[in-house]
Protein backbone atom coordinates (compact mmCIF):
# COMPACT_ATOMS: atom_id res chain seq x y z
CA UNK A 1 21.37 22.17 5.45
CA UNK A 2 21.49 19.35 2.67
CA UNK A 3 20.91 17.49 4.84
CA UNK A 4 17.90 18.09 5.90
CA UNK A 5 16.71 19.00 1.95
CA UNK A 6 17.47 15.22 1.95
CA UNK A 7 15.46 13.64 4.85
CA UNK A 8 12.65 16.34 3.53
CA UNK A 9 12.65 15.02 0.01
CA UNK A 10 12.60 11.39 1.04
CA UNK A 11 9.59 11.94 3.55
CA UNK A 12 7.60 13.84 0.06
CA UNK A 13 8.78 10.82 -1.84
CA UNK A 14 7.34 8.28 1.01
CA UNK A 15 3.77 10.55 1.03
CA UNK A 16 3.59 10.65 -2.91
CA UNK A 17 4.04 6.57 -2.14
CA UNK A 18 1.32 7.08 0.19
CA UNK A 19 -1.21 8.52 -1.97
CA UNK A 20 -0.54 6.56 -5.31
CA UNK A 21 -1.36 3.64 -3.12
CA UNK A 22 -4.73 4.63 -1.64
CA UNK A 23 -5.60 6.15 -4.69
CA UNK A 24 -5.38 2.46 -6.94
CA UNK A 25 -6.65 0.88 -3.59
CA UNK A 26 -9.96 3.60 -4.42
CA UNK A 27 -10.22 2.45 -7.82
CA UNK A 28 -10.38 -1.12 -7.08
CA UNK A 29 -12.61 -0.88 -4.42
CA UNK A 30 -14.97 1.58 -6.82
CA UNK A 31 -14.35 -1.34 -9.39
CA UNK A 32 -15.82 -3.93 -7.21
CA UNK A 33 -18.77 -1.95 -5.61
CA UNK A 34 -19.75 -1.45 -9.82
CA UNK A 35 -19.69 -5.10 -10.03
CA UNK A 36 -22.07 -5.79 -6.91
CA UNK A 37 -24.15 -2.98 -7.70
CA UNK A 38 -25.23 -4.95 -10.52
CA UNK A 39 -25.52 -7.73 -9.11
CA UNK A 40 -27.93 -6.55 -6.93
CA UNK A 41 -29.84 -4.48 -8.83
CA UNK A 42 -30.60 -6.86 -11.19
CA UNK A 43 -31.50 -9.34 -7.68
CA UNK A 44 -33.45 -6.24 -6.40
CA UNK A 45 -36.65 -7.05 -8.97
CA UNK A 46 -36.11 -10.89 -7.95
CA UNK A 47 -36.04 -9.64 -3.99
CA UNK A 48 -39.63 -7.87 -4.55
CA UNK A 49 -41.38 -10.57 -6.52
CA UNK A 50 -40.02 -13.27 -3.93
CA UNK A 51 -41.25 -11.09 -0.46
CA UNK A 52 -44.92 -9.61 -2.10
CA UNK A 53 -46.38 -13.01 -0.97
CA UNK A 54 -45.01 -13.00 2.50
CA UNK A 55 -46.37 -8.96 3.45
CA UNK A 56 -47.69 -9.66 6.56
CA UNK A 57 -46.11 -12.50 7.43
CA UNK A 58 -42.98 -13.44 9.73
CA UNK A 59 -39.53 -13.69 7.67
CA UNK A 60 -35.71 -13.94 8.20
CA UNK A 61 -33.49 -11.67 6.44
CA UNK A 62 -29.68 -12.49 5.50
CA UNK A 63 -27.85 -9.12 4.82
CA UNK A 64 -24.77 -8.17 2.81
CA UNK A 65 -21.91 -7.41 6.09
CA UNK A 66 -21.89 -4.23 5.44
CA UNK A 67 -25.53 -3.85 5.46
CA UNK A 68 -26.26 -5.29 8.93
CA UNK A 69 -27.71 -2.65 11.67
CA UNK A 70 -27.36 -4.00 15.00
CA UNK A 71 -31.23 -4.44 15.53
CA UNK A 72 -31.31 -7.24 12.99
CA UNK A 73 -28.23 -9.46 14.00
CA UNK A 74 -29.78 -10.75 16.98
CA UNK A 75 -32.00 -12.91 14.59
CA UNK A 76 -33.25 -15.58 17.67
CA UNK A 77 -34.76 -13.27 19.83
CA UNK A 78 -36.23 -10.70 17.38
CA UNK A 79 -39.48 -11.42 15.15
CA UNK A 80 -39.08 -10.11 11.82
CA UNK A 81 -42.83 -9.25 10.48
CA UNK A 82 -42.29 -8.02 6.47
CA UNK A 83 -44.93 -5.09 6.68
CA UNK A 84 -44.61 -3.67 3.11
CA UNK A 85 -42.56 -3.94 -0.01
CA UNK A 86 -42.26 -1.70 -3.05
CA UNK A 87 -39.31 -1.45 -5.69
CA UNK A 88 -36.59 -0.05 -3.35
CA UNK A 89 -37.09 -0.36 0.68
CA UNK A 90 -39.23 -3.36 2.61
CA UNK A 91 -40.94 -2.36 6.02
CA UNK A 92 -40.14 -4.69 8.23
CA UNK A 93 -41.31 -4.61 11.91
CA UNK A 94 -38.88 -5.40 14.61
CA UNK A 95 -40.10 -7.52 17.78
CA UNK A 96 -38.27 -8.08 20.64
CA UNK A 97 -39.15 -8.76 24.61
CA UNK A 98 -38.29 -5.16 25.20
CA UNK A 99 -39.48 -3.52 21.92
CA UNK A 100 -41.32 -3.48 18.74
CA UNK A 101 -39.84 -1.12 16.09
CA UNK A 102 -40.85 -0.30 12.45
CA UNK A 103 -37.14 0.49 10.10
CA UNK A 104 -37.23 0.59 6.17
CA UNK A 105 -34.47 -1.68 4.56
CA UNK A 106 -33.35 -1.49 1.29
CA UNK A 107 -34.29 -4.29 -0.77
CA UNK A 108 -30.67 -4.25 -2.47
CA UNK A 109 -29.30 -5.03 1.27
CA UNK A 110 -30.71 -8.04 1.47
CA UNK A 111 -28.71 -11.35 0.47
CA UNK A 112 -31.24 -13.93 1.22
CA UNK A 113 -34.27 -14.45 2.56
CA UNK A 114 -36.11 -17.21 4.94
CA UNK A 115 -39.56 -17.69 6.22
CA UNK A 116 -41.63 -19.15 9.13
CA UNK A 117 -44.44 -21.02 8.33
């Protein structure tokens, strides 16, 4: 019976392991999305001033990896046309050879931005 006291005590020793782990694994990762979220909000005003010009206009959009929806990734066959753009979300319009789609992006998504003549 001590025995298994033992092997029941080590297994609640390896979960308490477990948790302490993910929890300072949480912290850091809450740590870092702090520092990028202010990083990007302060880009997010830049973002708006830099894509007013270009409403209306075809543009390429670089996202943060997490960011990306699978509509946007295929950059060389879809035609990105920037629609409208206000302090947090861009309308973009999505054209490809089998669709044309409207989505709303958040301006604090986007990494970079190109544009087509």
């Amino acid at each position: 019976m001590e025995y298994i006291y033992g092997i029941w005590a080590f297994l609640g020793f390896l979960a308490f392991l477990q948790v302490s782990s993910l929890s300072t694994k949480q912290k850091r990762m809450e740590r870092r999305e702090n520092d990028d979220s202010q990083v990007r909000s302060s880009m997010k005003d830049d973002m708006k001033m830099i894509l007013t010009p270009y409403v209306g206009k075809e543009v390429i959009f670089d996202f943060y990896e997490d960011e990306e929806d699978l509509d946007m990734v295929n950059t060389n066959k879809n035609k990105f046309i920037l629609l409208d753009v206000d302090e947090k979300w861009a309308l973009i319009r999505i054209e490809s050879t089998r669709k044309t789609v409207n989505k709303l992006i958040r301006i604090s998504s986007v990494k970079g931005v190109s544009f087509n003549g």
